[in-house]
C-alpha atoms as a PDB file:
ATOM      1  CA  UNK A   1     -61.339   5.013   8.220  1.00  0.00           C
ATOM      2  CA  UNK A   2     -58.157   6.429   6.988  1.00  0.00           C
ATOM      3  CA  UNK A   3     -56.121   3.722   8.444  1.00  0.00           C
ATOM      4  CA  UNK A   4     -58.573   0.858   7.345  1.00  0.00           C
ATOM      5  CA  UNK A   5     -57.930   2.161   3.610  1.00  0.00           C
ATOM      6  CA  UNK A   6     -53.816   2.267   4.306  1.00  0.00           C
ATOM      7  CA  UNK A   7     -54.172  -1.138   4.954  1.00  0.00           C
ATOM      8  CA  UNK A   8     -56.451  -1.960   2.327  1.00  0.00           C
ATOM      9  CA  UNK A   9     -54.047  -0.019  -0.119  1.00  0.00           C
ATOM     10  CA  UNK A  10     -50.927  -1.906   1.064  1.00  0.00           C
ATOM     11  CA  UNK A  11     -52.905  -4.831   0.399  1.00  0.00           C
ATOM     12  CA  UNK A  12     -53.719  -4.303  -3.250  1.00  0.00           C
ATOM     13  CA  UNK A  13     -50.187  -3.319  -4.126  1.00  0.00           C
ATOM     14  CA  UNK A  14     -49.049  -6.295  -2.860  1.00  0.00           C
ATOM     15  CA  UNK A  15     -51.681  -8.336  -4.767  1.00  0.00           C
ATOM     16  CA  UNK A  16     -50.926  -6.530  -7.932  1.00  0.00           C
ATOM     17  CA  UNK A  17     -47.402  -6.577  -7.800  1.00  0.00           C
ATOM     18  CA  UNK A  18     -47.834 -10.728  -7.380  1.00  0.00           C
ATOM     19  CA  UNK A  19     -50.500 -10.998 -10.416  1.00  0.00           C
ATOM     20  CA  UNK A  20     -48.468  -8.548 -12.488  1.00  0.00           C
ATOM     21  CA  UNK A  21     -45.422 -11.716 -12.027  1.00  0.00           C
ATOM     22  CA  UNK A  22     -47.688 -14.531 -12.613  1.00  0.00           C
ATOM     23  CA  UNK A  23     -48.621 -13.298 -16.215  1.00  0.00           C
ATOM     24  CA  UNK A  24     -46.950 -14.847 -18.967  1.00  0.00           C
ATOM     25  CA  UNK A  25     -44.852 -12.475 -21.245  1.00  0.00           C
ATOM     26  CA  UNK A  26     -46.596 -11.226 -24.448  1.00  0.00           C
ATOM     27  CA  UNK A  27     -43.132 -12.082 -26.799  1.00  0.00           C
ATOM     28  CA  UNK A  28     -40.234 -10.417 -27.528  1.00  0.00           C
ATOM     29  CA  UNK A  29     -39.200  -6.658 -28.382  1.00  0.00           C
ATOM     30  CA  UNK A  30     -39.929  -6.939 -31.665  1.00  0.00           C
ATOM     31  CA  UNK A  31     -43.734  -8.003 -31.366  1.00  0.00           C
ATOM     32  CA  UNK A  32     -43.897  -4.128 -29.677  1.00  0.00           C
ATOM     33  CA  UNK A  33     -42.891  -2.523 -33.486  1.00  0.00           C
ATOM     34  CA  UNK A  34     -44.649  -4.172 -35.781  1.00  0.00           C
ATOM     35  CA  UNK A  35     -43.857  -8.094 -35.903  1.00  0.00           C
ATOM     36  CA  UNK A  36     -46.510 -10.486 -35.479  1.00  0.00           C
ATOM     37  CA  UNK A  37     -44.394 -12.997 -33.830  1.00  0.00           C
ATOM     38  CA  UNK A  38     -47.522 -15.141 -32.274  1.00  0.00           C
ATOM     39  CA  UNK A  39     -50.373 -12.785 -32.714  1.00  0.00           C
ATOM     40  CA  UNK A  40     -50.848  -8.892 -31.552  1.00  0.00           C
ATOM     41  CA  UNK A  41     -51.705 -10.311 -27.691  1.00  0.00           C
ATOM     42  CA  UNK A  42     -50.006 -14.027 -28.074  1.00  0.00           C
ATOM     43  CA  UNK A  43     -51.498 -16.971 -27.764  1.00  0.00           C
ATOM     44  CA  UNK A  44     -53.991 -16.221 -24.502  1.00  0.00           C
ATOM     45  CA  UNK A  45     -55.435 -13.008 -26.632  1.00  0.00           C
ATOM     46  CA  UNK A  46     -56.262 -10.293 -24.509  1.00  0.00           C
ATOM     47  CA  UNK A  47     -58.842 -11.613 -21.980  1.00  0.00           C
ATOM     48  CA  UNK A  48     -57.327 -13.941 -19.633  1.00  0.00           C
ATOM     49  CA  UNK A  49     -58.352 -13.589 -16.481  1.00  0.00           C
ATOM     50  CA  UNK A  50     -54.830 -12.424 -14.951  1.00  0.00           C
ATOM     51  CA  UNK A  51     -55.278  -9.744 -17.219  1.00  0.00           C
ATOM     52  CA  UNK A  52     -59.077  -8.606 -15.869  1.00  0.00           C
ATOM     53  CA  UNK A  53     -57.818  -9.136 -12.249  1.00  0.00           C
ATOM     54  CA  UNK A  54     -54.523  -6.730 -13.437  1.00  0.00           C
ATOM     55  CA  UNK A  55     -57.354  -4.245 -14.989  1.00  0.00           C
ATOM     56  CA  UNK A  56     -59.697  -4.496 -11.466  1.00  0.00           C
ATOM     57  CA  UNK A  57     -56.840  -4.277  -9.072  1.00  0.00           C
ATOM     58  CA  UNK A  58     -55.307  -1.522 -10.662  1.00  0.00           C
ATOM     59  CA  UNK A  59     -58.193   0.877 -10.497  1.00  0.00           C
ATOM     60  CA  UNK A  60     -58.687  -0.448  -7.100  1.00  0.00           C
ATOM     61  CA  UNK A  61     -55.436   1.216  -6.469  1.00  0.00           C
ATOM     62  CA  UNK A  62     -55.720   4.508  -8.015  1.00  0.00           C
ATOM     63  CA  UNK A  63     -59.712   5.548  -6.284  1.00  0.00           C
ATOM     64  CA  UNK A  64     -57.924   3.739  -3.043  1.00  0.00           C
ATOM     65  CA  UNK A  65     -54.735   6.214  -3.832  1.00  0.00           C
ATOM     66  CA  UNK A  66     -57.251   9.091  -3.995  1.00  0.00           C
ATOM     67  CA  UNK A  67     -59.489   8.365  -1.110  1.00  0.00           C
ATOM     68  CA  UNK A  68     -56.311   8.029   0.786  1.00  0.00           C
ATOM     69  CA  UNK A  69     -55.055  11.675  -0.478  1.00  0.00           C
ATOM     70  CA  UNK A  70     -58.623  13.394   0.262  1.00  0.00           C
ATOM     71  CA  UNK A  71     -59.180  12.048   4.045  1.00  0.00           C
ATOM     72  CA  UNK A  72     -55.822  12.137   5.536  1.00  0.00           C
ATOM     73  CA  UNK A  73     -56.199  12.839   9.448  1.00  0.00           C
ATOM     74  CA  UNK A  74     -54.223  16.011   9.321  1.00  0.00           C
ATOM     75  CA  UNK A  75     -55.706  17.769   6.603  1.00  0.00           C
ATOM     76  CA  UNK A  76     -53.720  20.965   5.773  1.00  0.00           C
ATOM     77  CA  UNK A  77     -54.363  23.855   3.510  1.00  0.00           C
ATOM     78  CA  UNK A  78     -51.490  25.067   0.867  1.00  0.00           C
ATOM     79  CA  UNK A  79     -48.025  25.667   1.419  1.00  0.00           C
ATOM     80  CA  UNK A  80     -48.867  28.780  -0.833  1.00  0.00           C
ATOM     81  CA  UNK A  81     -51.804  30.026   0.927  1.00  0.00           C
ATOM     82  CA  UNK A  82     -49.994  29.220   4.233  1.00  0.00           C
ATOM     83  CA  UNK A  83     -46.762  31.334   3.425  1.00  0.00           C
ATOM     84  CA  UNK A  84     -48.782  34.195   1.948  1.00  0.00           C
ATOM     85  CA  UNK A  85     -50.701  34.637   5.219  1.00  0.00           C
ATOM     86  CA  UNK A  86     -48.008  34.711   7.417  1.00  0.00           C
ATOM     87  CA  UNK A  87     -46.472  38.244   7.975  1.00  0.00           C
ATOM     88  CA  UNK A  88     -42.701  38.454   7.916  1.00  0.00           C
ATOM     89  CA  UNK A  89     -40.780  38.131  10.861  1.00  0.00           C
ATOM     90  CA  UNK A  90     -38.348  41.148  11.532  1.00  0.00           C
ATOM     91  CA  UNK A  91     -35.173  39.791  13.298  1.00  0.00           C
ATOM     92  CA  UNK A  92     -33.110  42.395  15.002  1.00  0.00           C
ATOM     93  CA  UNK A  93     -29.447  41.868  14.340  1.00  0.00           C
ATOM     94  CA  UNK A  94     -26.834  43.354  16.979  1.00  0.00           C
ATOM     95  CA  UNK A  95     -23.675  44.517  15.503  1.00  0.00           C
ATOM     96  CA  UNK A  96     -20.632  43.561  17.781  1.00  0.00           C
ATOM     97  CA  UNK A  97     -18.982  46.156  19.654  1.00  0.00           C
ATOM     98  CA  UNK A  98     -15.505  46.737  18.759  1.00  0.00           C
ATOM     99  CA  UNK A  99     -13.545  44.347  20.577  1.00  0.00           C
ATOM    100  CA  UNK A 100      -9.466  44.818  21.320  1.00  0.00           C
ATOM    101  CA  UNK A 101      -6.698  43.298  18.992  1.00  0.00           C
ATOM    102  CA  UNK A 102      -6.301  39.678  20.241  1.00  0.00           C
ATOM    103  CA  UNK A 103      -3.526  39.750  22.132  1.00  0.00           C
ATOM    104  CA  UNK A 104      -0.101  39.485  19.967  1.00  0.00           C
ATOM    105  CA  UNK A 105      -0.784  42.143  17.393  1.00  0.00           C
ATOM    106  CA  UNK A 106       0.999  44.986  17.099  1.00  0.00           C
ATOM    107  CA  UNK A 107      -0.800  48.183  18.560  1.00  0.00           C
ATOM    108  CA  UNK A 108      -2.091  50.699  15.567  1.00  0.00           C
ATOM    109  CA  UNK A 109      -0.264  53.880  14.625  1.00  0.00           C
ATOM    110  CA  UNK A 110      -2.687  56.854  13.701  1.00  0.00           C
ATOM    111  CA  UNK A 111      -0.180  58.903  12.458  1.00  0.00           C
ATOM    112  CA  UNK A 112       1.125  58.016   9.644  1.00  0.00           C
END
């Protein structure tokens, strides 16, 4: 089911993404603060039906987007609770034995 609803998703993004380009622009930046320029929603008013296909398709995608999140195959519990269950691993360390002066160094005087 989980892949039948990837699919579907893909699907809808695709068809939104083409109905979202076949609208027709709502005017210039100035209609967005205050002008009128040809009406609030231009000519075609709010309720074409590019605009109710836009509004379906786009809750479409967000339940899709949430199905998709609640049955993914390999359903995992937190990070958080996962990390806070786990005991801490101890890792031993060896200190290197003191090793001789590579060769070419001068030998060490303890008396001075």
């Amino acid at each position: 089911m989980y892949y039948f609803l990837l699919v579907v998703f893909v699907f809808i993004a695709f068809l939104l993404i083409v109905v979202v380009l076949l609208q027709r622009s709502r005017g210039d930046v100035g209609t967005a603060f205050g002008g009128m320029g040809q009406g609030v929603f231009g000519p075609g008013g709010v309720d074409t039906i590019l605009t109710k296909i836009t509004y379906w398709l786009g809750f479409l995608f967000m339940f899709i987007a949430i199905l998709l999140a609640l049955t993914h195959p390999s359903k995992r519990s937190s990070l958080i609770k996962d990390e806070g269950a786990r005991a801490p691993q101890k890792t031993q360390q060896s200190i290197p034995e003191r090793q001789g002066a590579p060769p070419g160094t001068p030998p060490e005087s303890k008396g001075r």
